[in-house]
N, C-alpha and C. Protein backbone atom coordinates (compact mmCIF):
# COMPACT_ATOMS: atom_id res chain seq x y z
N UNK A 1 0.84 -1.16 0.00
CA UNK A 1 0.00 0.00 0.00
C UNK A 1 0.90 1.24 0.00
N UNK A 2 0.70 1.94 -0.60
CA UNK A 2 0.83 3.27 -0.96
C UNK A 2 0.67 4.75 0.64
N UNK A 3 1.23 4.88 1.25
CA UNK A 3 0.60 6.19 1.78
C UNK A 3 1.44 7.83 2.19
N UNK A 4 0.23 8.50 2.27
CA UNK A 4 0.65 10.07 1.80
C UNK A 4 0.51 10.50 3.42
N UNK A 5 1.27 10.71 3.79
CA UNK A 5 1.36 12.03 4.97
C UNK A 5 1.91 13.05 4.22
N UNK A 6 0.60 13.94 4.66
CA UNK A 6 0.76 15.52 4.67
C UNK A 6 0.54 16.31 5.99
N UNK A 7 1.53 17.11 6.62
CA UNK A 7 1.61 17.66 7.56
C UNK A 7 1.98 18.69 7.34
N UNK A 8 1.44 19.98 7.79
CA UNK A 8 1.53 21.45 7.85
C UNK A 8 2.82 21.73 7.98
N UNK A 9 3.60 21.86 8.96
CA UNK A 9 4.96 22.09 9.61
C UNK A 9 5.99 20.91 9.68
N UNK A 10 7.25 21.11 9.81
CA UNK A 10 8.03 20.10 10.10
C UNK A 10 7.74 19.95 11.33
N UNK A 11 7.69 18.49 12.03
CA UNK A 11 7.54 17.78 13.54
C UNK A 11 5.89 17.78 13.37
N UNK A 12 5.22 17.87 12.92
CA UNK A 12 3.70 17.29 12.82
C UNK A 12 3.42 16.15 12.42
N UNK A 13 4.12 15.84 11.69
CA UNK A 13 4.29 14.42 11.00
C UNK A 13 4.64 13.15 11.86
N UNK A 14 5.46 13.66 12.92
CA UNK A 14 6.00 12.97 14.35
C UNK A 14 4.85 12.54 15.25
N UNK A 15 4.44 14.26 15.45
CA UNK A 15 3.99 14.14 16.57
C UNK A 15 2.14 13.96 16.67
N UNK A 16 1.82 14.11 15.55
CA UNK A 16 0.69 13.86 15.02
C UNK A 16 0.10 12.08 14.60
N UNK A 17 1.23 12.06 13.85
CA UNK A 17 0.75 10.46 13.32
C UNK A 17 2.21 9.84 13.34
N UNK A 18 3.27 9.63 14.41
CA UNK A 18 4.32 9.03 14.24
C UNK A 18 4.09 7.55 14.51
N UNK A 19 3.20 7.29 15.35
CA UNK A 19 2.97 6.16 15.76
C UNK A 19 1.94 5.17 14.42
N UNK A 20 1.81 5.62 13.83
CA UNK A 20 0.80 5.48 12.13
C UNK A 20 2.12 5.40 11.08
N UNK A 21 2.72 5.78 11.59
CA UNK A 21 3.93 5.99 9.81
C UNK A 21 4.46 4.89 10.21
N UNK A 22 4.98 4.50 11.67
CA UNK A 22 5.65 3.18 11.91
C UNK A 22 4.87 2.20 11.80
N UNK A 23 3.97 2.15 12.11
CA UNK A 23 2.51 0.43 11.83
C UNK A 23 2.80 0.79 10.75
N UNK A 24 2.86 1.42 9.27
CA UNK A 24 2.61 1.60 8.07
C UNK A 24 3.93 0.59 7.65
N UNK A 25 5.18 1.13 8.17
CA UNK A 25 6.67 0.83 7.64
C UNK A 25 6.79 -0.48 7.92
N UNK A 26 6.30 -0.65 9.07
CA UNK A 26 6.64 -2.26 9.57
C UNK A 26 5.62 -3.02 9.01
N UNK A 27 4.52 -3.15 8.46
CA UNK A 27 3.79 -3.69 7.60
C UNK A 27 4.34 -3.76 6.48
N UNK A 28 5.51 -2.67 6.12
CA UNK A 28 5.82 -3.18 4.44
C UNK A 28 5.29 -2.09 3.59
N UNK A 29 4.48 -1.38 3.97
CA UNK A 29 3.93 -0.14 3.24
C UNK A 29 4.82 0.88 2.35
N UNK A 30 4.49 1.93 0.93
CA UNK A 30 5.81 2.51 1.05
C UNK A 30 5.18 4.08 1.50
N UNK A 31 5.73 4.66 2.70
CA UNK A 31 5.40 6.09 3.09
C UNK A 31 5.94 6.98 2.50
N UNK A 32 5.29 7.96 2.59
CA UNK A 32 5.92 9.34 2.08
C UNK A 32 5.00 10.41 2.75
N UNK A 33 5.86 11.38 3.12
CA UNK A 33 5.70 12.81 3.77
C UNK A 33 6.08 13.88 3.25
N UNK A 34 5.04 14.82 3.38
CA UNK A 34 4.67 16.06 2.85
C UNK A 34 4.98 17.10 3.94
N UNK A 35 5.79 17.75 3.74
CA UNK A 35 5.58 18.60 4.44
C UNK A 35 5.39 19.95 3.80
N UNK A 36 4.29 21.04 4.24
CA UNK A 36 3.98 21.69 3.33
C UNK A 36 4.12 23.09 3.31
N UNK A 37 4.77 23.63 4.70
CA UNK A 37 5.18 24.81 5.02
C UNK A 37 6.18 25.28 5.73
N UNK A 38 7.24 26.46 5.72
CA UNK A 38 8.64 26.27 6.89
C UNK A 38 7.09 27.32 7.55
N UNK A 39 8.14 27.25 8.66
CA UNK A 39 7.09 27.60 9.78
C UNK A 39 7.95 29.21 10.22
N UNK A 40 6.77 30.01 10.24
CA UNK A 40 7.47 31.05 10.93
C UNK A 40 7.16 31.94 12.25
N UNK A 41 8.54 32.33 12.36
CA UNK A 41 8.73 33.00 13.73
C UNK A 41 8.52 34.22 14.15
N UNK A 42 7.60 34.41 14.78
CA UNK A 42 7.12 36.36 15.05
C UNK A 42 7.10 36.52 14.18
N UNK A 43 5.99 35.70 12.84
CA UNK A 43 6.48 36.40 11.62
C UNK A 43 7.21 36.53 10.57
N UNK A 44 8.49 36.03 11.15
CA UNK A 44 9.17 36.28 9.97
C UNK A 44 9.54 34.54 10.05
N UNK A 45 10.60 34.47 8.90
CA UNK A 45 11.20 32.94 8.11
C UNK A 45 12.66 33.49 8.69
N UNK A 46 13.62 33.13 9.32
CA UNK A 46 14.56 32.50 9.68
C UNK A 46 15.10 31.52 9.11
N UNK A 47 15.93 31.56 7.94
CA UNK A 47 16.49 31.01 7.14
C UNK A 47 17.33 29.67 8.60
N UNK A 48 17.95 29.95 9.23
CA UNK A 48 18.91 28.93 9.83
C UNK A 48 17.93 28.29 10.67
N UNK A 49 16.67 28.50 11.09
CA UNK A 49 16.49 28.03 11.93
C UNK A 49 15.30 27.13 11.05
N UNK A 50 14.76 27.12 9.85
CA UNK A 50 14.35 26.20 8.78
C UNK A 50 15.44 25.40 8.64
N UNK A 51 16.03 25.80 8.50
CA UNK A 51 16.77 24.65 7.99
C UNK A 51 16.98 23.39 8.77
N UNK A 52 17.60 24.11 10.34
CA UNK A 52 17.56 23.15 11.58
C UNK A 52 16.28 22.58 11.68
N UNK A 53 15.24 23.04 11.30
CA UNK A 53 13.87 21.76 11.31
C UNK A 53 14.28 20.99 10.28
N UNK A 54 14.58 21.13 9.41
CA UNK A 54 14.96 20.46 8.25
C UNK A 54 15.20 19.25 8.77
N UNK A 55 16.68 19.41 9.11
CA UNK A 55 17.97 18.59 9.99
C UNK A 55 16.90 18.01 10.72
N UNK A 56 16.26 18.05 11.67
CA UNK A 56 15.60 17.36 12.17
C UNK A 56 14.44 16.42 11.57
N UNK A 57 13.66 17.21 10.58
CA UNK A 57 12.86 16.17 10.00
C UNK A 57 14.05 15.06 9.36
N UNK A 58 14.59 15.31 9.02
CA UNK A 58 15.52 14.30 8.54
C UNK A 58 15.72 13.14 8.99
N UNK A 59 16.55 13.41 10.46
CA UNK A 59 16.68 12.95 11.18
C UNK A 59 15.86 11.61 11.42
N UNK A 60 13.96 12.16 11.77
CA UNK A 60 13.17 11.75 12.34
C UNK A 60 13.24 10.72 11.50
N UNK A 61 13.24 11.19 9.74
CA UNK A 61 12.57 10.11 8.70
C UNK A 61 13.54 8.96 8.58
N UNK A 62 14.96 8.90 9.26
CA UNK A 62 15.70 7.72 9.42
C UNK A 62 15.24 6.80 10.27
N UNK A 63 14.76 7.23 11.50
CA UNK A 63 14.33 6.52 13.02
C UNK A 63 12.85 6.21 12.67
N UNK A 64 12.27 6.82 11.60
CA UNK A 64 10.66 6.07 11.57
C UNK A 64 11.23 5.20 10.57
N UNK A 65 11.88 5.13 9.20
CA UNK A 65 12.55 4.44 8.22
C UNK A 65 11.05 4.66 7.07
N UNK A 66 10.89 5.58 6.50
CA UNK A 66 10.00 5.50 5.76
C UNK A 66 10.76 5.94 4.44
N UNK A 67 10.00 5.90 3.40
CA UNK A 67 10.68 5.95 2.21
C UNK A 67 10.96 7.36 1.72
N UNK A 68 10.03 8.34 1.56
CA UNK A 68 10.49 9.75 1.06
C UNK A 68 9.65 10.72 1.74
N UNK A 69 10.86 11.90 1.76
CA UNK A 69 10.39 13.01 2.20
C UNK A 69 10.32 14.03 1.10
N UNK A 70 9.17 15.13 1.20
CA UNK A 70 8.82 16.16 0.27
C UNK A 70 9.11 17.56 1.02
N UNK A 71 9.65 18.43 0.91
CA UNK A 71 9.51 19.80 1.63
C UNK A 71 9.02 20.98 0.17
N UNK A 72 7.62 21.53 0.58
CA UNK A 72 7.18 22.24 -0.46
C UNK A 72 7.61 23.74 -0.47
N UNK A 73 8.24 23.82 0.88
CA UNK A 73 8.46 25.14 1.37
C UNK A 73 7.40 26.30 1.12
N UNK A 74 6.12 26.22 1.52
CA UNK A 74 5.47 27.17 1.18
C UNK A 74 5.49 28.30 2.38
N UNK A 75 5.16 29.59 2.44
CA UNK A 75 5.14 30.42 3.46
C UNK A 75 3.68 29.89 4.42
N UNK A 76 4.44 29.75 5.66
CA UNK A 76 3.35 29.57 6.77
C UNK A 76 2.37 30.12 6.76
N UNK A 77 1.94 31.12 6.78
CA UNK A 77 0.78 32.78 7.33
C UNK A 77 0.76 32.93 5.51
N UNK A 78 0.79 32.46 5.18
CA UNK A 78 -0.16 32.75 3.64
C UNK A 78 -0.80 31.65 2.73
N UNK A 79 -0.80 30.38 3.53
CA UNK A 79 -1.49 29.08 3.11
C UNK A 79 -2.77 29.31 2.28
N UNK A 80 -3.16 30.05 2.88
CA UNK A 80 -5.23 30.63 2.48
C UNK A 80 -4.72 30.99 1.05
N UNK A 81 -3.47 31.74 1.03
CA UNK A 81 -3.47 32.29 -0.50
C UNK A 81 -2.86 31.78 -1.84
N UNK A 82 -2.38 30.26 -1.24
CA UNK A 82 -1.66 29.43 -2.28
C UNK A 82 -1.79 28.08 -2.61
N UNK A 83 -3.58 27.91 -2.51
CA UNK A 83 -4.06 26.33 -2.51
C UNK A 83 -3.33 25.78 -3.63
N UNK A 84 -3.48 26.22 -4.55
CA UNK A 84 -2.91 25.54 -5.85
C UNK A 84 -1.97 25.03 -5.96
N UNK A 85 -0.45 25.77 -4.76
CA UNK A 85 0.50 25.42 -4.89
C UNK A 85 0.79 24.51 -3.92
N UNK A 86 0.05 24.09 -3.11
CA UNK A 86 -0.36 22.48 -2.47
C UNK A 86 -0.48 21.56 -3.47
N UNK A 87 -1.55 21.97 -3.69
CA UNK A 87 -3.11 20.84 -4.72
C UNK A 87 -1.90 20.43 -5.88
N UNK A 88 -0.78 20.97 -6.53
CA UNK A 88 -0.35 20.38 -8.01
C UNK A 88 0.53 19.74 -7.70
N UNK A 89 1.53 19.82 -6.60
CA UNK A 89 2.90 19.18 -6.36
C UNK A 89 1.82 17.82 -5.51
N UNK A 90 1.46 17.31 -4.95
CA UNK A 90 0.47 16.48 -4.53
C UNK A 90 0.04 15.50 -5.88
């Protein structure tokens, strides 16, 4: 079986359905994660400190062992204004 995690932020994917991506992996399944926005701070995007989520989603996707990760990098606080650019890379 085939499955799609899509999670808003990096660490949602963890902490939301981590315990779901692993029943998935250990069944044999092939996963893949979406992640669909860097997340920002007071506002603004912090280039180093995206990235360090990065590093960490990374991280995570070794210790769950799932097959691929997606980063769409879209801006956090303007989601409402860029369905499309969800909806086509999907």
């Amino acid at each position: 079986m085939k499955v799609l995690v899509i999670a808003p932020h990096m660490d949602d994917e963890v902490l939301g359905c981590g315990g779901t991506i692993i029943r998935h992996v250990d069944s044999g399944d092939q996963v893949t994660v979406c992640i669909v926005a860097n997340r920002a701070y007071d506002h603004k995007y912090e280039l180093n400190l995206i990235e360090q989520e990065k590093d960490c989603c990374k991280k995570a996707k070794q210790i769950l062992s799932y097959q691929d990760l997606i980063f769409l990098d879209l801006p956090d606080e303007k989601l409402d204004q860029s369905q499309i650019d969800i909806i086509i890379p999907l």
